[in-house]
PDB file of N, CA and C in Angstrom:
ATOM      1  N   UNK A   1      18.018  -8.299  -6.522  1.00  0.00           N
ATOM      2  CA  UNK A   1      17.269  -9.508  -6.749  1.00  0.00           C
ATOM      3  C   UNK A   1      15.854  -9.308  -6.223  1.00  0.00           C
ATOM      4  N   UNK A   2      14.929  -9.389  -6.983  1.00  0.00           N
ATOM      5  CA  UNK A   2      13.510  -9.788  -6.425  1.00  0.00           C
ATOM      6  C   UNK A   2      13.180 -11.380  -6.420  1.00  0.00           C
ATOM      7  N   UNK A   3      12.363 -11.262  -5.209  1.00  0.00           N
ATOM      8  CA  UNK A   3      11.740 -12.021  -4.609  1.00  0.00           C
ATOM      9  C   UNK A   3       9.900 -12.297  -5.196  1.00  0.00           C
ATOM     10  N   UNK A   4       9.657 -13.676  -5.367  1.00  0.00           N
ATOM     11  CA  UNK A   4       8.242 -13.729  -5.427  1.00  0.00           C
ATOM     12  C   UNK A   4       7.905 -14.932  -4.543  1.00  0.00           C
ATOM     13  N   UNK A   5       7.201 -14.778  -3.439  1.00  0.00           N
ATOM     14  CA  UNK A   5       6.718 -15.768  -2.586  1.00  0.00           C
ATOM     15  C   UNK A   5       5.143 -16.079  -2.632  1.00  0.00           C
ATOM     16  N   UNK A   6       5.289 -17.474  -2.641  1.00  0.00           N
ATOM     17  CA  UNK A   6       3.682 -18.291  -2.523  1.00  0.00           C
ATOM     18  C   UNK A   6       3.611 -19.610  -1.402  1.00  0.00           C
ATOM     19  N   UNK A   7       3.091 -19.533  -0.574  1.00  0.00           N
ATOM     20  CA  UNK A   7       2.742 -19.849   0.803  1.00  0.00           C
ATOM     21  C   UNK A   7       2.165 -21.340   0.214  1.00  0.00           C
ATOM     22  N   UNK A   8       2.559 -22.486   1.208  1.00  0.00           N
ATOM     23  CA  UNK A   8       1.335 -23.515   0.709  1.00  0.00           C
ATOM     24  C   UNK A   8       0.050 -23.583   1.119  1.00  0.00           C
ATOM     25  N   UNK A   9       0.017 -23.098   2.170  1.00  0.00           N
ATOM     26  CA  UNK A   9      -1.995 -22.505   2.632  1.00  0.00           C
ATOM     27  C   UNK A   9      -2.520 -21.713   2.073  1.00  0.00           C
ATOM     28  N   UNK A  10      -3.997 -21.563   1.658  1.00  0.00           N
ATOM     29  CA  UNK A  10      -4.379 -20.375   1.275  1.00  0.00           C
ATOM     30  C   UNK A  10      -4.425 -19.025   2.299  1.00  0.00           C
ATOM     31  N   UNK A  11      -5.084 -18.304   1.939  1.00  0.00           N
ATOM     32  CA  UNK A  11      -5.686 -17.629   3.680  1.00  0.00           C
ATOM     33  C   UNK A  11      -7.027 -17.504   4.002  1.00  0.00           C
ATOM     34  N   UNK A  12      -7.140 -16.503   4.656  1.00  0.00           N
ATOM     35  CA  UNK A  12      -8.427 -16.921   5.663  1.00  0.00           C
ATOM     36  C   UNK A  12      -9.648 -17.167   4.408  1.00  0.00           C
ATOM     37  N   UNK A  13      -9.360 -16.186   3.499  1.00  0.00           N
ATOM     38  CA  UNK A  13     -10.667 -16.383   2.232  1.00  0.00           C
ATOM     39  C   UNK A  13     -10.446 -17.219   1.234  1.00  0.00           C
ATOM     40  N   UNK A  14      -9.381 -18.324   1.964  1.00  0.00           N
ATOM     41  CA  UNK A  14      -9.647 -19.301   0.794  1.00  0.00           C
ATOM     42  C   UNK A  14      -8.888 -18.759  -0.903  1.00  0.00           C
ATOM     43  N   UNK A  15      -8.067 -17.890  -0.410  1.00  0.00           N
ATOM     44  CA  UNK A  15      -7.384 -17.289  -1.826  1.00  0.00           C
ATOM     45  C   UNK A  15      -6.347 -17.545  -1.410  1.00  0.00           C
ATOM     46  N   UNK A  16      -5.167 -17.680  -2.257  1.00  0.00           N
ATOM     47  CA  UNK A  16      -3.267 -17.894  -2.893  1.00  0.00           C
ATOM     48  C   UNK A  16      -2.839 -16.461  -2.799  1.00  0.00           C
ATOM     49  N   UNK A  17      -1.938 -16.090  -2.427  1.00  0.00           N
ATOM     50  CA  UNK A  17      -1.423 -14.974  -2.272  1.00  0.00           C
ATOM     51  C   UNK A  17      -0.111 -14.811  -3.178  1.00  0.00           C
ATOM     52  N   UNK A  18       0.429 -14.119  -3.766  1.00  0.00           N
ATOM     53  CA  UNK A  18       1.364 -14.351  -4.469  1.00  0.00           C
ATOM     54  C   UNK A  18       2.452 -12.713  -4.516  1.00  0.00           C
ATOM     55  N   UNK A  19       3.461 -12.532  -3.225  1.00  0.00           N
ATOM     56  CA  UNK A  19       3.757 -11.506  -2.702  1.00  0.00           C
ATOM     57  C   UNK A  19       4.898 -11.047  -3.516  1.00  0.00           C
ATOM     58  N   UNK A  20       4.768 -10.007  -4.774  1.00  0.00           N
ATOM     59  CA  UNK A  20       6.089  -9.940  -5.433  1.00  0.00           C
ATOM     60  C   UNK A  20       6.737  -8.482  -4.741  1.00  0.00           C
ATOM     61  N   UNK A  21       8.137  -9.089  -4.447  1.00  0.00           N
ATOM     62  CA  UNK A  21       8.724  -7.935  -3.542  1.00  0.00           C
ATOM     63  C   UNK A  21       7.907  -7.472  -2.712  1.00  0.00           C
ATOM     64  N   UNK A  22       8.528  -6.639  -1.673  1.00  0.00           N
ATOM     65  CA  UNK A  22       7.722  -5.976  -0.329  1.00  0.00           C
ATOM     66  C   UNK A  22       6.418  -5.610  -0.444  1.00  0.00           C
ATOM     67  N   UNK A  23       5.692  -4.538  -1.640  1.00  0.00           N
ATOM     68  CA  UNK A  23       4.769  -4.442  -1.701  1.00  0.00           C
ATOM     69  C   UNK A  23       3.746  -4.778  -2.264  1.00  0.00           C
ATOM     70  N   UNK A  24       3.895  -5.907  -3.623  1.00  0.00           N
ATOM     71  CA  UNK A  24       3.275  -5.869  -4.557  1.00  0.00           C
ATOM     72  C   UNK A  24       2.181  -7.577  -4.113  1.00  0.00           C
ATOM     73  N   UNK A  25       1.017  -7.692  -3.856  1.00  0.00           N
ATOM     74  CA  UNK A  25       0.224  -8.920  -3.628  1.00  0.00           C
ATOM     75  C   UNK A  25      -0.886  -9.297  -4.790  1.00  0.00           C
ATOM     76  N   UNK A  26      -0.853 -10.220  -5.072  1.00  0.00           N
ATOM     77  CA  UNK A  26      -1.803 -10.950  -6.170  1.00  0.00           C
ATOM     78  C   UNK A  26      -2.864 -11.982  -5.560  1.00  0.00           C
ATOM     79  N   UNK A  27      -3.802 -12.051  -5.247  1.00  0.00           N
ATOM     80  CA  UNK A  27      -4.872 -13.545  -5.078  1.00  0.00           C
ATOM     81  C   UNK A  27      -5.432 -14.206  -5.998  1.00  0.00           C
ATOM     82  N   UNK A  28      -5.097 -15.683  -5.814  1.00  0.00           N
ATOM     83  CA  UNK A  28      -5.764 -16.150  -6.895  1.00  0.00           C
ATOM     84  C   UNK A  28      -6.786 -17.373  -6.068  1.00  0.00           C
ATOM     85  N   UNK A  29      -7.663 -18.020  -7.364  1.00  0.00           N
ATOM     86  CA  UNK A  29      -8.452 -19.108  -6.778  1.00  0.00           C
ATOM     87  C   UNK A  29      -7.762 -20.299  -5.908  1.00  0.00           C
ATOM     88  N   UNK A  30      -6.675 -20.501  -6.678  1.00  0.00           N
ATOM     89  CA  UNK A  30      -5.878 -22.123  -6.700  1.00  0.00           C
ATOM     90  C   UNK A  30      -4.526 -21.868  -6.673  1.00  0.00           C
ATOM     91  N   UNK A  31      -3.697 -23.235  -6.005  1.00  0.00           N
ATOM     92  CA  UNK A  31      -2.638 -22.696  -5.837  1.00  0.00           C
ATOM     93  C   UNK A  31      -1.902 -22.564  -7.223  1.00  0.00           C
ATOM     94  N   UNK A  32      -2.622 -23.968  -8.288  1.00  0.00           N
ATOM     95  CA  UNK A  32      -1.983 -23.976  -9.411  1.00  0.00           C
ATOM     96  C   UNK A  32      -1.145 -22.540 -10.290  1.00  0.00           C
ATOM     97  N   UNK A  33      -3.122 -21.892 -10.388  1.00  0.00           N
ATOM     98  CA  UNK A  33      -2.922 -20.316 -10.764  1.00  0.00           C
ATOM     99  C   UNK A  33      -2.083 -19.223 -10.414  1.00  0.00           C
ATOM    100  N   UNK A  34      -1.671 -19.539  -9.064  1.00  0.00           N
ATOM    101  CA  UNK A  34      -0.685 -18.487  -8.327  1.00  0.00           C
ATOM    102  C   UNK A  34       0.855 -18.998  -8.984  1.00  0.00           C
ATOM    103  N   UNK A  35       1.105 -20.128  -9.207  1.00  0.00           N
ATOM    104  CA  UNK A  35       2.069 -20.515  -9.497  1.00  0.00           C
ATOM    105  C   UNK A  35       2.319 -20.257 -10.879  1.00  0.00           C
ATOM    106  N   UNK A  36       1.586 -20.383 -11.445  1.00  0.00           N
ATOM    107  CA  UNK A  36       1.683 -20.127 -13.160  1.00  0.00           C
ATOM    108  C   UNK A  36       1.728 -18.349 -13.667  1.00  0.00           C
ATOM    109  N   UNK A  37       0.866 -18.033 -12.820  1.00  0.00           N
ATOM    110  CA  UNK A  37       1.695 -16.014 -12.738  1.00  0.00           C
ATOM    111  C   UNK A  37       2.153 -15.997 -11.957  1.00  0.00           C
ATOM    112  N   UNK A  38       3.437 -16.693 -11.377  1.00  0.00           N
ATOM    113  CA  UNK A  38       4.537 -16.012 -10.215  1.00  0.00           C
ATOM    114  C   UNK A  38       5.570 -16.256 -11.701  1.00  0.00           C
ATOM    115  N   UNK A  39       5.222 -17.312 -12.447  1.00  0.00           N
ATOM    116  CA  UNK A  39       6.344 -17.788 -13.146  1.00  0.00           C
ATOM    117  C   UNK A  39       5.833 -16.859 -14.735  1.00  0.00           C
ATOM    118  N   UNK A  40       4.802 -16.689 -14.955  1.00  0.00           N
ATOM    119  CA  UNK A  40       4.895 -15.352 -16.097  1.00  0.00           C
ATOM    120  C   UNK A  40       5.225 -14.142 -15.949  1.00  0.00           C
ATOM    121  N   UNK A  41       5.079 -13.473 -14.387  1.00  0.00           N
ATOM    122  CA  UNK A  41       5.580 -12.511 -13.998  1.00  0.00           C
ATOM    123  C   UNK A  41       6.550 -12.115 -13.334  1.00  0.00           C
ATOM    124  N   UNK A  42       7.274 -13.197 -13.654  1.00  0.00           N
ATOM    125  CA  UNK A  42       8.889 -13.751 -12.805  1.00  0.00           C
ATOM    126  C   UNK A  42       9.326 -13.377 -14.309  1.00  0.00           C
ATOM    127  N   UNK A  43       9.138 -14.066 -15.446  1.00  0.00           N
ATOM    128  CA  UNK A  43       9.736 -14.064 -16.675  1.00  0.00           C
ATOM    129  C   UNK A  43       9.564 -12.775 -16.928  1.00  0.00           C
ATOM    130  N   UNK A  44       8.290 -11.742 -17.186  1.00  0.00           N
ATOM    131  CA  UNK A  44       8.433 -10.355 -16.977  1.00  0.00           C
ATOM    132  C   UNK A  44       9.181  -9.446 -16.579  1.00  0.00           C
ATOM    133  N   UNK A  45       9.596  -9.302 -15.296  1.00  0.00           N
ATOM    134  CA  UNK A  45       9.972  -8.788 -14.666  1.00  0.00           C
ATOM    135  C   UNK A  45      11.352  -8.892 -15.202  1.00  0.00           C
ATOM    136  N   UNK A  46      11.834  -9.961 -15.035  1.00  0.00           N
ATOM    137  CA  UNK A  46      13.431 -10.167 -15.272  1.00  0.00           C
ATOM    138  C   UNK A  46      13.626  -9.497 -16.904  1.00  0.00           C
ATOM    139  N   UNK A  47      12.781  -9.963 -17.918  1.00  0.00           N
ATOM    140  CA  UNK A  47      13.193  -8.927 -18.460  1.00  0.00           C
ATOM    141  C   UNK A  47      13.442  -7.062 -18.624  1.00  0.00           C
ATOM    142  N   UNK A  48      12.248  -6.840 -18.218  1.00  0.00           N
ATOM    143  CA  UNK A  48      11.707  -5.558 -18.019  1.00  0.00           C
ATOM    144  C   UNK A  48      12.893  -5.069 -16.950  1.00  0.00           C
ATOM    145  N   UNK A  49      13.010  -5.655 -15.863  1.00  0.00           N
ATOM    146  CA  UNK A  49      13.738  -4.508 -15.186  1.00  0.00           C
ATOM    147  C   UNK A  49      15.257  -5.072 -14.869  1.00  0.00           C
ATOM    148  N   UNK A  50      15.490  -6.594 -15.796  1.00  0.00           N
ATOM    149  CA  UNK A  50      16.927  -6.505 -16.028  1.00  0.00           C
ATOM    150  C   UNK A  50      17.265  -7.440 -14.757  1.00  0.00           C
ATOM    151  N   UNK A  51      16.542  -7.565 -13.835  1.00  0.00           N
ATOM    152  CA  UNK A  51      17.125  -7.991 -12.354  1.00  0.00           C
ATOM    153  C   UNK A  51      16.915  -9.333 -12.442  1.00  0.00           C
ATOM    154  N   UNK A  52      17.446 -10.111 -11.282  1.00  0.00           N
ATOM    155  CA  UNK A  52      17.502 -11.348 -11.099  1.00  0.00           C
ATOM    156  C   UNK A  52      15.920 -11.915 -10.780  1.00  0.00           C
ATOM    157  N   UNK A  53      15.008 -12.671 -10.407  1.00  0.00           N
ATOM    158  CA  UNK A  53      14.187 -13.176 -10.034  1.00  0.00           C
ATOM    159  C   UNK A  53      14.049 -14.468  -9.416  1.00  0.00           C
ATOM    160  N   UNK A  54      13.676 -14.686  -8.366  1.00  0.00           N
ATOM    161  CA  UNK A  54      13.466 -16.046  -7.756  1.00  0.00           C
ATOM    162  C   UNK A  54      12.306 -15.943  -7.412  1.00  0.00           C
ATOM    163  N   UNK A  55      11.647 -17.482  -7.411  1.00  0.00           N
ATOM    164  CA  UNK A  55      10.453 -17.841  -6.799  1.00  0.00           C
ATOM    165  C   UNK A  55      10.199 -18.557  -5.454  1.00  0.00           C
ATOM    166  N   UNK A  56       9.878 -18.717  -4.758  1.00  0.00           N
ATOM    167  CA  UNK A  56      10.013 -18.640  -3.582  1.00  0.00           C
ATOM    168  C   UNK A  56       9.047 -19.690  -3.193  1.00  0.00           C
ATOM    169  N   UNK A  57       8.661 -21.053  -3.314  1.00  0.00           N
ATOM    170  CA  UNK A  57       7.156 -21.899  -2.422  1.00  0.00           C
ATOM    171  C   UNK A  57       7.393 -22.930  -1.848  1.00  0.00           C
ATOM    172  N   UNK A  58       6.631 -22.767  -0.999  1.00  0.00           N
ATOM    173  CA  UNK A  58       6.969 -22.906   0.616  1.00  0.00           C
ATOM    174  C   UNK A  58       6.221 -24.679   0.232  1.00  0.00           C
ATOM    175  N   UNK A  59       6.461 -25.803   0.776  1.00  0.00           N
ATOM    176  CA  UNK A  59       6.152 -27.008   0.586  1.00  0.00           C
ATOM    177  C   UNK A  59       5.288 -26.837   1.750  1.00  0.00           C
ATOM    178  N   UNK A  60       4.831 -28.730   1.781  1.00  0.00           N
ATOM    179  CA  UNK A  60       3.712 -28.846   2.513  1.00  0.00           C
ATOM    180  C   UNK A  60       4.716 -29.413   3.951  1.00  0.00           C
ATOM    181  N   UNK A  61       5.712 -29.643   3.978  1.00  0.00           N
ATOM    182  CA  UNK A  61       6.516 -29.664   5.218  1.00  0.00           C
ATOM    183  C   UNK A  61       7.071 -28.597   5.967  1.00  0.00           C
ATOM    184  N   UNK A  62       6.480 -27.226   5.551  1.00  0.00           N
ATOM    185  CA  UNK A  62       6.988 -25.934   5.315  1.00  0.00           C
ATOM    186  C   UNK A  62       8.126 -25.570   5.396  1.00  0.00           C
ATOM    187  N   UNK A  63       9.034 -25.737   4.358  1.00  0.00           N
ATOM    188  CA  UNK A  63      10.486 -25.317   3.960  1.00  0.00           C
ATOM    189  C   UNK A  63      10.274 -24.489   2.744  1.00  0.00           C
ATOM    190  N   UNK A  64      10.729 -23.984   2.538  1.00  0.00           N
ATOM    191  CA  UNK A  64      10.656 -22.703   1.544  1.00  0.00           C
ATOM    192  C   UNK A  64      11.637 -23.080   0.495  1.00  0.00           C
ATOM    193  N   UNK A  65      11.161 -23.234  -1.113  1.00  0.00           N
ATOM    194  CA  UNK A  65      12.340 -23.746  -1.458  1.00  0.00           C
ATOM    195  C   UNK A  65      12.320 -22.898  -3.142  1.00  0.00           C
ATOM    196  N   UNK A  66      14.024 -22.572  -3.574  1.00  0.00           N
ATOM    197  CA  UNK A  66      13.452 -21.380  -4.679  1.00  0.00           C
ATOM    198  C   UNK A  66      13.767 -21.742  -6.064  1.00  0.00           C
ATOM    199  N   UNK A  67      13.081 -21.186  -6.693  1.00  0.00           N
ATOM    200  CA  UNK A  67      12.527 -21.648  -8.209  1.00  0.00           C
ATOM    201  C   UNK A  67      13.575 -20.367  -9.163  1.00  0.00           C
ATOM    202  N   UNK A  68      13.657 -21.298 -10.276  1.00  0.00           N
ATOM    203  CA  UNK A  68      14.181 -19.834 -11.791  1.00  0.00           C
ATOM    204  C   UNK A  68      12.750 -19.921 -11.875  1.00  0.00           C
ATOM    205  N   UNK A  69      12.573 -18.560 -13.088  1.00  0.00           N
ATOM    206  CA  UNK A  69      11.652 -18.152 -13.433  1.00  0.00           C
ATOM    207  C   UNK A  69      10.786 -19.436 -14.137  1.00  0.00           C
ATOM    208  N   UNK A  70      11.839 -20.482 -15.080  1.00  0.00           N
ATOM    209  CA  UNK A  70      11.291 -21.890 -15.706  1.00  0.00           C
ATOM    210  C   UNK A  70      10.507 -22.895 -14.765  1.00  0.00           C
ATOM    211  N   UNK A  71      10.544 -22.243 -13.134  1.00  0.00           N
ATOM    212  CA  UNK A  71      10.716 -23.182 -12.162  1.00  0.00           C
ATOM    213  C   UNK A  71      11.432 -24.504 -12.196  1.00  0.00           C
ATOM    214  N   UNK A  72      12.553 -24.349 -12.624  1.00  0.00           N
ATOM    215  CA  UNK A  72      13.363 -25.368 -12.777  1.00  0.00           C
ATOM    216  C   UNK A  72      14.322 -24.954 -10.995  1.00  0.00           C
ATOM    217  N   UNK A  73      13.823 -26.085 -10.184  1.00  0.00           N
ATOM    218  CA  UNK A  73      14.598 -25.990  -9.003  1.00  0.00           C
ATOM    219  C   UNK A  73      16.421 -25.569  -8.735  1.00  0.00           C
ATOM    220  N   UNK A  74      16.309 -23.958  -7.759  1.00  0.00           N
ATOM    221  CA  UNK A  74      17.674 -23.704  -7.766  1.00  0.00           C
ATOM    222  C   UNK A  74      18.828 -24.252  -7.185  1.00  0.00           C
ATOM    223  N   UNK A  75      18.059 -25.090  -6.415  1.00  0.00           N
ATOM    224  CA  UNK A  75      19.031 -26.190  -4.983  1.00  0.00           C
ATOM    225  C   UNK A  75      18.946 -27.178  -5.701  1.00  0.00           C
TER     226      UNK A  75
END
C-alpha cells in the first residue's frame, strides 16, 4: 500500500507539501492544488503499479484522516 500525505499547514515557504511514499515530495502554491494532484496521482499510481493507494490529510484539529483516490472518505 502507498501512502500520500498532505499536512494542513504549509511550511516555512509558504508551500503544501505533498509526500508520496518515503521519498517522493511535491510543493504546491495552495492547499487546494496539493489536494487535486495527491488525488490525480493517487489515481495514477494505483493504476500503473497495481497497488493500493490512500490519501492521507491531516485536518485543522490535527487528526489525520484517509481518503480513496475519489477522495471519497475511508472511515
Amino acid at each position: 500500500m502507498l501512502m500520500i500525505d498532505i499536512p494542513f499547514a504549509p511550511e516555512r515557504d509558504r508551500s503544501w507539501t505533498v509526500a508520496i511514499g518515503r521519498n517522493r515530495r511535491q510543493h504546491f502554491a495552495t492547499r487546494k492544488d496539493a489536494v487535486e494532484f495527491a488525488a490525480s496521482e493517487a489515481e495514477r499510481l494505483q493504476r500503473a503499479e497495481r497497488c493500493s493507494v490512500v490519501i492521507n490529510i491531516e485536518g485543522a484539529d490535527g487528526m489525520w484522516r484517509p481518503f480513496r483516490t475519489s477522495l471519497d472518505s475511508i472511515t
